[in-house]
Protein backbone atom coordinates (compact mmCIF):
# COMPACT_ATOMS: atom_id res chain seq x y z
CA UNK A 1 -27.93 5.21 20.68
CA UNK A 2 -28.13 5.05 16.94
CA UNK A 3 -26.16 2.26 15.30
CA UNK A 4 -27.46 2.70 11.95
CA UNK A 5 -25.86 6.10 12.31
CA UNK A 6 -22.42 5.19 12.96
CA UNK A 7 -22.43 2.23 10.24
CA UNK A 8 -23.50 4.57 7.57
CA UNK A 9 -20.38 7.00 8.77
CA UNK A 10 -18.33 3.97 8.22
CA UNK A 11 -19.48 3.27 4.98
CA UNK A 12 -19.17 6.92 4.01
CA UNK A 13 -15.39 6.10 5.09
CA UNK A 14 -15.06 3.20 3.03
CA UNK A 15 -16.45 4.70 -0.31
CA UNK A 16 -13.80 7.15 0.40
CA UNK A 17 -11.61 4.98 -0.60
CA UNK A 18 -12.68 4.66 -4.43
CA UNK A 19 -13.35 1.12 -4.38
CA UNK A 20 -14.73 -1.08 -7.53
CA UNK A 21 -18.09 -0.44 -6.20
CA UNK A 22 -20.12 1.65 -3.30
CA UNK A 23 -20.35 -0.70 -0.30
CA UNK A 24 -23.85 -1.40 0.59
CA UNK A 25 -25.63 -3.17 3.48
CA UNK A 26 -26.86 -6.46 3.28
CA UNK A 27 -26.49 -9.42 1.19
CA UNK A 28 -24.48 -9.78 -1.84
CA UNK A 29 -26.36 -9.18 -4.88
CA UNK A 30 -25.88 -11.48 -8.53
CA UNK A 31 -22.77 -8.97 -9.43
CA UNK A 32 -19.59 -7.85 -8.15
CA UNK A 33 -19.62 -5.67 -5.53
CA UNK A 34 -19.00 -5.32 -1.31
CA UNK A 35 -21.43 -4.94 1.01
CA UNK A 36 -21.14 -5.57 4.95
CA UNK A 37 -23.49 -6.09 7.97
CA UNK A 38 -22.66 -5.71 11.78
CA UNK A 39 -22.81 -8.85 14.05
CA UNK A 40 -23.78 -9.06 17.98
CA UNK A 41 -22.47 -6.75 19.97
CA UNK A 42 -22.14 -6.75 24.04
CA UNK A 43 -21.22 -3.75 25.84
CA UNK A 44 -17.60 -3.62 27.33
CA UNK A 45 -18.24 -0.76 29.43
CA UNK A 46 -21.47 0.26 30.92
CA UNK A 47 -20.86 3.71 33.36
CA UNK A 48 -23.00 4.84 36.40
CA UNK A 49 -24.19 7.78 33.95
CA UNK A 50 -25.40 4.85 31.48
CA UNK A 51 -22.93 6.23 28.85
CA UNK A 52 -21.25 2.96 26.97
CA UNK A 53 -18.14 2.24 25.19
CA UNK A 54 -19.69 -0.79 22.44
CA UNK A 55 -17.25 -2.72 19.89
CA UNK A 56 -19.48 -3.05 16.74
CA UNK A 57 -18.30 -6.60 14.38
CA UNK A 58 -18.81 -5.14 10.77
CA UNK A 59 -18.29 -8.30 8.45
CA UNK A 60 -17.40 -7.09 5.33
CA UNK A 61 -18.42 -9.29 2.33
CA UNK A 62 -16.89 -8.83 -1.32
CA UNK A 63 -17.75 -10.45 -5.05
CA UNK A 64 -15.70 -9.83 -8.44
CA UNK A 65 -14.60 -12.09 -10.80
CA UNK A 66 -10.72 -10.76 -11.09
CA UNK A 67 -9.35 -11.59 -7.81
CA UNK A 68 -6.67 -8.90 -7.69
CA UNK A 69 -9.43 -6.51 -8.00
CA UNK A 70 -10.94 -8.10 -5.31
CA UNK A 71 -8.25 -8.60 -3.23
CA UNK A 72 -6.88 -4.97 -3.50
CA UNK A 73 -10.08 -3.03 -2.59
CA UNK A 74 -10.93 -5.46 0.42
CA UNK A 75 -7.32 -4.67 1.67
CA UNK A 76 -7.85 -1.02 0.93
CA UNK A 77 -11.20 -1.23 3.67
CA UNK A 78 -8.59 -1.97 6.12
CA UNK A 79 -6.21 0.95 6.17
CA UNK A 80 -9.09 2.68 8.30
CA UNK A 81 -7.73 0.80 11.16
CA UNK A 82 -4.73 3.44 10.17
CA UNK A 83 -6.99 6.43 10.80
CA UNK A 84 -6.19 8.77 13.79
CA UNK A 85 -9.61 10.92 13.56
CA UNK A 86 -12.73 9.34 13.22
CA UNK A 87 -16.23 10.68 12.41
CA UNK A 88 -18.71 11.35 15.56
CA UNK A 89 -22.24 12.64 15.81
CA UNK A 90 -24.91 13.41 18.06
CA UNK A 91 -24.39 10.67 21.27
CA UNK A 92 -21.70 8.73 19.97
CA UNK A 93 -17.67 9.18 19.07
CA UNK A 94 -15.76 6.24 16.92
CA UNK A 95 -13.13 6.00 19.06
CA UNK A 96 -11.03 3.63 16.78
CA UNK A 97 -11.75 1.06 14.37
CA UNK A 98 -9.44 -1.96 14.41
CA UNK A 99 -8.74 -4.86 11.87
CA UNK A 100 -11.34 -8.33 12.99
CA UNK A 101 -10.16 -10.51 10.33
CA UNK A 102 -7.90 -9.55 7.31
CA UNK A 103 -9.65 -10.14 3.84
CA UNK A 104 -9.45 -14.25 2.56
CA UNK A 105 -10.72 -16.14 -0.14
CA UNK A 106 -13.97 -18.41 0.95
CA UNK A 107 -15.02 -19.37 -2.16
CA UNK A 108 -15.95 -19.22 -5.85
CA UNK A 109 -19.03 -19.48 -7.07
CA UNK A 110 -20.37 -21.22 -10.10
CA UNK A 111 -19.98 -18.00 -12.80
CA UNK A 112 -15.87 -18.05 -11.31
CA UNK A 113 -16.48 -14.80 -9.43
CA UNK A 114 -14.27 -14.87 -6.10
CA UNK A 115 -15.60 -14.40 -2.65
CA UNK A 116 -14.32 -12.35 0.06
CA UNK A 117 -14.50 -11.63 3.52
CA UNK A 118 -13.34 -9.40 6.67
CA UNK A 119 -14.03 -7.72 9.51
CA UNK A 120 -13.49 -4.58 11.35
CA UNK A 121 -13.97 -4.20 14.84
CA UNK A 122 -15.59 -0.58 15.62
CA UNK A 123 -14.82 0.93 18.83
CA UNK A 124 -17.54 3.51 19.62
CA UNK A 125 -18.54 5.40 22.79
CA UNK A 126 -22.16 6.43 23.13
CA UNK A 127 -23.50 9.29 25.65
């Protein structure tokens, strides 16, 4: 099972989408940009062959000082939940990838650039 794998698919996905910046992993940095980071994860479905079906939490996290910039790239993250094919690779399959939380304002920070934050909830089955 290779989480790292699928997250970096997902990512690929996102920078797709021709956002203000590449999304990277992690913390935000000083400047604008998005990053994201997956949160616990349980198993929903374990199978006698030990094959699992595993909803991944990615929090997404975003930083710009226009907030219509902002606003209209961490929206754009969320068509994927839109998608009918999804990438897979050795062991696993995204089987869909759903909207967690829709993008909101949770802050500005001392320089005025705007905070944002989501979530997508990653539906993947692994062999």
């Amino acid at each position: 099972m290779n989480i790292n794998e699928v997250i970096e698919e997902v990512m690929d996905l996102i920078d797709l989408l021709g956002l203000f910046s590449p999304i990277r992993r992690g913390a935000l940095g000083t400047g604008a940009g998005i990053c994201c980071e997956i949160g616990p994860s349980t198993p929903q479905e374990v199978y006698l062959d030990k094959d699992l079906y595993l909803p991944i939490d990615l929090t997404i996290n975003g930083k710009h000082a226009n907030l219509e910039t902002l606003s209209e790239d961490m929206n754009k993250i969320h068509t994927l939940a839109s998608r009918k094919v999804y990438p897979s690779g050795t062991g696993w399959k995204i089987v869909d990838i759903q909207n967690g939380s829709m993008p909101q304002v949770i802050g500005r920070e001392d320089n005025n650039d705007w905070l944002m934050a989501s979530s997508l909830n990653i539906m993947v089955y692994f062999e």
